[in-house]
Protein backbone atom coordinates (compact mmCIF):
# COMPACT_ATOMS: atom_id res chain seq x y z
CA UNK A 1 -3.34 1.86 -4.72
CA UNK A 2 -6.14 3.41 -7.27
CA UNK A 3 -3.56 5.91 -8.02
CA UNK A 4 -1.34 3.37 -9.73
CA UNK A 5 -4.32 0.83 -10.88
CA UNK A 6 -3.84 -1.54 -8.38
CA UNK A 7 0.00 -2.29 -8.90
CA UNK A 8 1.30 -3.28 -6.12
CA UNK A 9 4.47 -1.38 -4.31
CA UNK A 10 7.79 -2.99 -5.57
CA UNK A 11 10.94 -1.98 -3.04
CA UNK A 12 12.48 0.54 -5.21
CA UNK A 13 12.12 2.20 -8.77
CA UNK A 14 14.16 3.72 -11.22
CA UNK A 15 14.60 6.92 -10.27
CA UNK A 16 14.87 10.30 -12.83
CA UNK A 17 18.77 11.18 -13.81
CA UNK A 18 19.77 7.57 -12.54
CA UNK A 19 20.32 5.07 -9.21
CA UNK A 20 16.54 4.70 -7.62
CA UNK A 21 14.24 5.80 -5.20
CA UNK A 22 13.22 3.23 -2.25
CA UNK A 23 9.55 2.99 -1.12
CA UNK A 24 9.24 5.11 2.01
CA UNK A 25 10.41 7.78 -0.21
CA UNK A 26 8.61 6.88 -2.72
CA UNK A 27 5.20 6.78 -0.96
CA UNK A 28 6.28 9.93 1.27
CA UNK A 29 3.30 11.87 -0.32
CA UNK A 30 0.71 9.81 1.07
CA UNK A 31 1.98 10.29 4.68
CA UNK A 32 2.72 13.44 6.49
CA UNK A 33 5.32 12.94 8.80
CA UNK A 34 8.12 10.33 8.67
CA UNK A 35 7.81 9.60 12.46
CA UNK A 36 5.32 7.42 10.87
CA UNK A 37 7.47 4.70 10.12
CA UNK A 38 9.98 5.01 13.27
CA UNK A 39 9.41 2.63 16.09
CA UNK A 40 12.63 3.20 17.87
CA UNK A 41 14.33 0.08 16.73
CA UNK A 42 17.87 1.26 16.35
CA UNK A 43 19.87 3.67 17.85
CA UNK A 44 20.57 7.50 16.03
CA UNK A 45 24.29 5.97 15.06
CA UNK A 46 22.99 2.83 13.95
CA UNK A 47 20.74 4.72 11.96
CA UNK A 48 23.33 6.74 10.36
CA UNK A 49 25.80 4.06 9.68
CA UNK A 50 22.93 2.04 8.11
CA UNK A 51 21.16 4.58 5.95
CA UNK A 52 17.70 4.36 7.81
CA UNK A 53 14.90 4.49 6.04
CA UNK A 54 12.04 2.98 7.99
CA UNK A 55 11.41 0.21 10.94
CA UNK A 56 9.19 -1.19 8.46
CA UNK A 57 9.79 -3.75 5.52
CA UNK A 58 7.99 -4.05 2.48
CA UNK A 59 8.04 -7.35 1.44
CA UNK A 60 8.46 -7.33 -1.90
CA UNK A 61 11.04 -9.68 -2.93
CA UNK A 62 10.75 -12.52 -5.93
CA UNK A 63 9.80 -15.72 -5.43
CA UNK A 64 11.77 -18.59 -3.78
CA UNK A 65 11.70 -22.08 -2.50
CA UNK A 66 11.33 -25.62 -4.06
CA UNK A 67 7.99 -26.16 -3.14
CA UNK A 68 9.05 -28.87 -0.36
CA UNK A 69 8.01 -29.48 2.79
CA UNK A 70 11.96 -28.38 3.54
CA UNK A 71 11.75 -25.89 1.19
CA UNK A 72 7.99 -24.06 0.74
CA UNK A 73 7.64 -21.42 -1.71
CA UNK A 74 6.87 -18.15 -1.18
CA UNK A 75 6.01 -15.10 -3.67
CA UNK A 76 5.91 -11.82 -1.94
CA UNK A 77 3.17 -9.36 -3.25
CA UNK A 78 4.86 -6.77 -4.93
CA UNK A 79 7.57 -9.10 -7.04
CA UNK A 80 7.54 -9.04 -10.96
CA UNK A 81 5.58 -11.13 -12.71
CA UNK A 82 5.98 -13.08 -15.83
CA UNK A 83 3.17 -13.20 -17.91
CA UNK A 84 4.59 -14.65 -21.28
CA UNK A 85 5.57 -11.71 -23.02
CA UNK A 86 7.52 -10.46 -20.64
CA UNK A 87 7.71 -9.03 -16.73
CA UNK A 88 5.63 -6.64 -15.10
CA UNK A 89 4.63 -5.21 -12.03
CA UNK A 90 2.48 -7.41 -9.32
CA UNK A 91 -1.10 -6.10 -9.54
CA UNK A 92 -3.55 -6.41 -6.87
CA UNK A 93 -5.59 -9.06 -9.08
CA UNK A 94 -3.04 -11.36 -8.75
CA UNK A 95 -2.77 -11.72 -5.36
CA UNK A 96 -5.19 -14.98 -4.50
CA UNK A 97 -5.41 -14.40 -0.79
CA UNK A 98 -5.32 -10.40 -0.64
CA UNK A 99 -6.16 -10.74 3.66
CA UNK A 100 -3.84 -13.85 4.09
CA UNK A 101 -0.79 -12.14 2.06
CA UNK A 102 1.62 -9.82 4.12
CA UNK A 103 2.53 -6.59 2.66
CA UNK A 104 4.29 -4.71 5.27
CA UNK A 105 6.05 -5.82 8.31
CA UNK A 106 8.35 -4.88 11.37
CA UNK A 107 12.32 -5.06 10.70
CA UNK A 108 14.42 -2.46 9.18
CA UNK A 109 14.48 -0.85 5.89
CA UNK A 110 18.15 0.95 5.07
CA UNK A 111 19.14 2.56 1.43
CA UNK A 112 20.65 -0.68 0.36
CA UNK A 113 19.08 -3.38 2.74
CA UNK A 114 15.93 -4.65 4.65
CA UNK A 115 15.16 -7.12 6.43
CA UNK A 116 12.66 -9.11 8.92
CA UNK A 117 13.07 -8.01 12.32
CA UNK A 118 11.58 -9.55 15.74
CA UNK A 119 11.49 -6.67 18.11
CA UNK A 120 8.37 -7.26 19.88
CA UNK A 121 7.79 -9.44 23.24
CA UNK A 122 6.92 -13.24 22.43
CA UNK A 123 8.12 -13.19 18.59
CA UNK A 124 5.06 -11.22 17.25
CA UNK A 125 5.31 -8.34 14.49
CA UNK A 126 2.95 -6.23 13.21
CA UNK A 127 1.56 -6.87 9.95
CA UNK A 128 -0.44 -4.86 7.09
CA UNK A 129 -2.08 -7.04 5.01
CA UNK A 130 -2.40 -6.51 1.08
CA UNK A 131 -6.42 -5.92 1.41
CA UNK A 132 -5.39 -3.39 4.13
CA UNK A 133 -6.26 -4.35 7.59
CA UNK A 134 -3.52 -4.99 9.78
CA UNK A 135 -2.73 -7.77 12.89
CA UNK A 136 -0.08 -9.02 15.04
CA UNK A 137 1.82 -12.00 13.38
CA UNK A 138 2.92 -14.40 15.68
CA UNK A 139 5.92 -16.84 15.19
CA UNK A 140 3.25 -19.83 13.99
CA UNK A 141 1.58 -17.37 11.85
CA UNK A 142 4.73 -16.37 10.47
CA UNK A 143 6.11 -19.88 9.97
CA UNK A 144 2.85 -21.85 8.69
CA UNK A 145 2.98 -24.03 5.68
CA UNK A 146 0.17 -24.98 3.76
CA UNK A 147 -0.25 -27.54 0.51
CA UNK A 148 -1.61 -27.61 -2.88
CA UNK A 149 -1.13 -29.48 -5.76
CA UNK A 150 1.81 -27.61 -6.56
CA UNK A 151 3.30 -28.22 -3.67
CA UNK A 152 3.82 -26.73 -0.40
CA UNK A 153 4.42 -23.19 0.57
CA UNK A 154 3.88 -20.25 3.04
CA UNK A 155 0.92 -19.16 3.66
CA UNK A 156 1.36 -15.39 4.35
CA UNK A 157 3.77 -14.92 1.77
CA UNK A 158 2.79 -17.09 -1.21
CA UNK A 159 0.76 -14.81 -3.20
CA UNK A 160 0.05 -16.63 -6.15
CA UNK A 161 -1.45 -20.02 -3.65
């Protein structure tokens, strides 16, 4: 991340001449082969029919949730920011639980989608955190809901809690 000070990975960007670039292309430089990201989720036609990208996800998406015990809140590292004059990019400073806050998980990552998925035995996915190591997330990992006084929300995604 030093090569962009410490902004955090959004899930696409503008890309030159127009439309955008998603972030396994993006960060293609910093890998060497794209086997990398393939765990063999889909099938070769799924894959073309889908626009296949990675078997990873970036979470990265803006902020939900009312804060209820029904409804926690969650912030994924990596969503804009409003800072009163305007948005921005996520930086890693403003992430208050960098080894509690999920970066990159297991699912599916397309040229117009991604999403979550469960392909592991027992509900478990593996995780990258945002200060780097990684772990197995279980379902009760995944689903845990702390409290503050601003309410409640989910731990592993919540980065601003």
């Amino acid at each position: 991340m030093r090569d962009n000070d410490d902004t955090l990975p959004a899930w696409y960007y503008p890309a030159a001449g127009g439309g955008y670039t998603i972030w396994p292309d993006f960060l293609r430089p910093y890998y060497r082969d794209p086997r990398l990201l393939d765990q063999h989720f889909m099938t070769d036609g799924e894959r073309q029919n889908n626009g296949w990208l990675a078997d990873y996800v970036l979470c990265a998406w803006g902020s939900g949730g009312r804060g209820t015990s029904n409804d926690p809140y969650w912030r994924w590292p990596g969503a804009p920011v409003y800072d009163g004059s305007g948005m921005r990019p996520m930086v890693l400073a403003d992430v208050q639980r960098p080894a509690e806050t999920l970066q990159y998980t297991d699912g599916f990552t397309g040229r117009y989608q991604s999403y979550i998925a469960w392909k592991h035995d027992k509900r478990i996915l593996n995780g990258a955190f945002v200060d780097g190591h990684a772990h197995l997330v279980s379902a009760l990992d995944w689903e845990r809901i702390d409290h503050d006084a601003g309410g409640y929300y989910y731990r592993i995604a919540a980065t601003d809690r």
